[in-house]
Protein backbone atom coordinates (compact mmCIF):
# COMPACT_ATOMS: atom_id res chain seq x y z
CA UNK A 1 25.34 113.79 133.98
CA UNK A 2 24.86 114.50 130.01
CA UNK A 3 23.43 112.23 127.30
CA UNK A 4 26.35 111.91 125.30
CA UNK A 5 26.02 107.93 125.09
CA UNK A 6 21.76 108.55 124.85
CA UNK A 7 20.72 105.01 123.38
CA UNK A 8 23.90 103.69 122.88
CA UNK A 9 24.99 100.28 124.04
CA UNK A 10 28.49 100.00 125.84
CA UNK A 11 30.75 97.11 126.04
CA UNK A 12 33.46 97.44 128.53
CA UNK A 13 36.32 94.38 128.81
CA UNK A 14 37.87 94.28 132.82
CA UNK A 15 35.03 96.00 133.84
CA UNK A 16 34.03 94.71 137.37
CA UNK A 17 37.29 96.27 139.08
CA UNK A 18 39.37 99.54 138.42
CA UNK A 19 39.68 101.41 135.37
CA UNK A 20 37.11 99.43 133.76
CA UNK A 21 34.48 99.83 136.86
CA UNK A 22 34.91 103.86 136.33
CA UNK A 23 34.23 103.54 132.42
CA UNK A 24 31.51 101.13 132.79
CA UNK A 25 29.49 103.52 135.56
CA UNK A 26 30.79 106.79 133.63
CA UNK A 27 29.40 105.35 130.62
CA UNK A 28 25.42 104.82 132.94
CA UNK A 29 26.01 108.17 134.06
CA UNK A 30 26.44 109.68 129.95
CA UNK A 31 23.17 107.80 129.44
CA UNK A 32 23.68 105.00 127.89
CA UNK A 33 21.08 102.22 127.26
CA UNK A 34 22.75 99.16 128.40
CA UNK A 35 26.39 98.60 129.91
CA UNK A 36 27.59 95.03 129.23
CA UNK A 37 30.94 94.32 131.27
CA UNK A 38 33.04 91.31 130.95
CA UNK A 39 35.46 89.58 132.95
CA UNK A 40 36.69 86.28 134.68
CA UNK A 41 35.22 87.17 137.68
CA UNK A 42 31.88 89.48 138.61
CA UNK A 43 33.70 90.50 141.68
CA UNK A 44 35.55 93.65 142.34
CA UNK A 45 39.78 93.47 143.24
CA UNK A 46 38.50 96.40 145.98
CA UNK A 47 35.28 94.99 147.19
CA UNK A 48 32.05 96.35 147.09
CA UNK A 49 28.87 95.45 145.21
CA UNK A 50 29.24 93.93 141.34
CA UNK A 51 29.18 96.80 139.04
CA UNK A 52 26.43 95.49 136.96
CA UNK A 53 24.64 96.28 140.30
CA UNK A 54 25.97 100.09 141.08
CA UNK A 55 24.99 100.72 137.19
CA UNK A 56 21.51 99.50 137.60
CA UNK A 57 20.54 101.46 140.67
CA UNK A 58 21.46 104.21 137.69
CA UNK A 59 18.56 103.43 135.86
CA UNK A 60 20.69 101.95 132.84
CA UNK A 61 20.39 98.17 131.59
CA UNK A 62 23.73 96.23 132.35
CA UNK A 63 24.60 92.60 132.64
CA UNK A 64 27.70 90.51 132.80
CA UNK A 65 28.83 88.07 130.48
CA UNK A 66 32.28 85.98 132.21
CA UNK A 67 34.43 86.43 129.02
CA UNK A 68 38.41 85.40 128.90
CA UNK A 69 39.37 87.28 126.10
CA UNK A 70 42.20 85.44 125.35
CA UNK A 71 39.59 83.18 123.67
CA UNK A 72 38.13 83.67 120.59
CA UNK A 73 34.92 81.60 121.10
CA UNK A 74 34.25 84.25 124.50
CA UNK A 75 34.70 87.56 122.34
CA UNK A 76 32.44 86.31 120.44
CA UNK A 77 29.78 85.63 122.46
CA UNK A 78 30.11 88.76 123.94
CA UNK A 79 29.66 90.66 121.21
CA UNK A 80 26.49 88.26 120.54
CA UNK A 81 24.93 89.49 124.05
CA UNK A 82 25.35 93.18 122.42
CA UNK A 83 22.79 92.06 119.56
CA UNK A 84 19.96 91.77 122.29
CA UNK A 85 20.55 95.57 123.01
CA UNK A 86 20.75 96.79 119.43
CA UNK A 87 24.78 95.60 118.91
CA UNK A 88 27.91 97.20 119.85
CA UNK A 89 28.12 101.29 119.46
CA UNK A 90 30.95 101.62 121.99
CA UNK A 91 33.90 99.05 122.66
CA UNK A 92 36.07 99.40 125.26
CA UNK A 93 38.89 97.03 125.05
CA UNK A 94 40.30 97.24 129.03
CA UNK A 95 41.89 93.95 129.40
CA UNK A 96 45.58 93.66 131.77
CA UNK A 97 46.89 91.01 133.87
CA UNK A 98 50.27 90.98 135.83
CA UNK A 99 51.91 87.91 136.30
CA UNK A 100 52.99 86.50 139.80
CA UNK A 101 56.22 85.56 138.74
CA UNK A 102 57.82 87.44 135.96
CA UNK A 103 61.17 88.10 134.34
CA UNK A 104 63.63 84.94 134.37
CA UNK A 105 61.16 82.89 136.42
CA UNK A 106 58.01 83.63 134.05
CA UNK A 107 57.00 80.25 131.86
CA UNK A 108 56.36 80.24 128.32
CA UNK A 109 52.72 79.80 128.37
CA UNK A 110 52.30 82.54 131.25
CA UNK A 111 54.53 84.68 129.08
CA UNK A 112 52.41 84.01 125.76
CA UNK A 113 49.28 84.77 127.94
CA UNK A 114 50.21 88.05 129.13
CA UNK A 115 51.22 88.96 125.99
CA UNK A 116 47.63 88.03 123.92
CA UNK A 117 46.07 89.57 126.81
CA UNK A 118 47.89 92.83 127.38
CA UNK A 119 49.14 93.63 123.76
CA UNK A 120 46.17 92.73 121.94
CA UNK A 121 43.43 94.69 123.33
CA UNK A 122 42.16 96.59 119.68
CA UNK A 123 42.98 92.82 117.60
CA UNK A 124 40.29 91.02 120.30
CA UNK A 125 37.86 93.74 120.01
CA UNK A 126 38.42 93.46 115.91
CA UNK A 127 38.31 89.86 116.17
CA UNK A 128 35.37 89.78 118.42
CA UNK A 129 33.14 92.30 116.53
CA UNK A 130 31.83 91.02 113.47
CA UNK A 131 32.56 92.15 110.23
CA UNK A 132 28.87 93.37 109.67
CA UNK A 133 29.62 95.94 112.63
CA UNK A 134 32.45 97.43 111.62
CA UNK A 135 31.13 99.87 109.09
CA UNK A 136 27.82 100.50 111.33
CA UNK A 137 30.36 101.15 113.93
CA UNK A 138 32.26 103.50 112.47
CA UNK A 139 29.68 105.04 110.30
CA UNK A 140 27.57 106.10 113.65
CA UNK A 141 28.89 109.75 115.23
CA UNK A 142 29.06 107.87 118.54
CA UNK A 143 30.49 104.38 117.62
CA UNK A 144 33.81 104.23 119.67
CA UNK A 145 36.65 101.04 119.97
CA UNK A 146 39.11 102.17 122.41
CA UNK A 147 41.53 101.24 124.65
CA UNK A 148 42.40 101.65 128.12
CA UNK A 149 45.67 101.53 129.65
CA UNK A 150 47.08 101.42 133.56
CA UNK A 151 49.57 104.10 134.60
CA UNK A 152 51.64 101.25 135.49
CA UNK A 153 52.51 101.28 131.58
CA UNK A 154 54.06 105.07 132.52
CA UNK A 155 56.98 103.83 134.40
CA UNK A 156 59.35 100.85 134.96
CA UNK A 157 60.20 97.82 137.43
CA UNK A 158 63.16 95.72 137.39
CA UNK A 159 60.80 93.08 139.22
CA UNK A 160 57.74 92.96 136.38
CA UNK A 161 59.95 93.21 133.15
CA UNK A 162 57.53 91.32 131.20
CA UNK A 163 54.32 92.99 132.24
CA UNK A 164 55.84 96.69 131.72
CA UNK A 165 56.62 95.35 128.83
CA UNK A 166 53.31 94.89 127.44
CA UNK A 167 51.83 97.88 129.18
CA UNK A 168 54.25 100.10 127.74
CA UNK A 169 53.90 98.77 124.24
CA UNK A 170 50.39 99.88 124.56
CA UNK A 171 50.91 103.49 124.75
């Protein structure tokens, strides 16, 4: 497609599934040099084969690393799996759950996860990417942390007030 991301390494969070999967394989087709997705699961929500797999038959490096980014320890090591491809040049923090019960029957430690998870997309990237990268990051022409939000975050439901919540938040 073009060379826009020509030796650059990619890190995509929520990438096996969805928005994630399309910036992940977009990211092979713009040439980059390895695509490193992360997840709980390898699997994609609408079947199919892994990503990691569709981006190889691309010609482009890519592995998974299982990473819950609600913990510290797993962004870190991450980022740490990015050193064996040169480190991080382009973040992309595209991390969302949705809760199966919400509103007056969500608990407090579901509610406190959704809300690390959905709200804090840029602060785990930033937490996750060590201080040393930062200024190579942002120094390079290419280097790139970004977010991704659902158009779920666009609109509202009476039955997921919690979850819009933190999708709107994120606009």
């Amino acid at each position: 497609m073009s060379d826009l991301l020509k030796a650059k390494t990619v890190v995509v969070t929520g990438a096996p599934s969805a928005i994630g999967r399309a910036i992940a394989l977009k990211a092979a087709e713009h040439g980059a040099k390895a695509v490193i997705i992360s997840d709980v699961t390898e699997t994609p929500r609408e079947g199919g084969e892994p990503t990691v797999d569709e981006i190889k038959k691309l010609g482009v490096q890519s592995l998974f690393v299982k990473t819950d980014v609600s913990k510290r320890a797993e962004n870190d090591a991450l980022i740490e799996v990015a050193d064996a491809f040169g480190g991080v040049d382009v973040m992309v923090a595209n991390t969302g759950i949705t809760l199966k019960a919400d509103g007056a029957d969500v608990t407090e430690d579901d509610y406190r996860r959704l809300m690390w998870v959905n709200l804090d997309a840029l602060k785990k990237a930033d937490i996750a990417t060590p201080p040393k990268t930062w200024p190579e990051l942002f120094a390079s022409p290419s280097g790139y942390l970004g977010e991704a939000e659902s158009i779920s975050s666009r609109g509202v439901s009476i039955e997921l007030p919690a979850t819009q919540t933190t999708r709107a938040c994120c606009r």
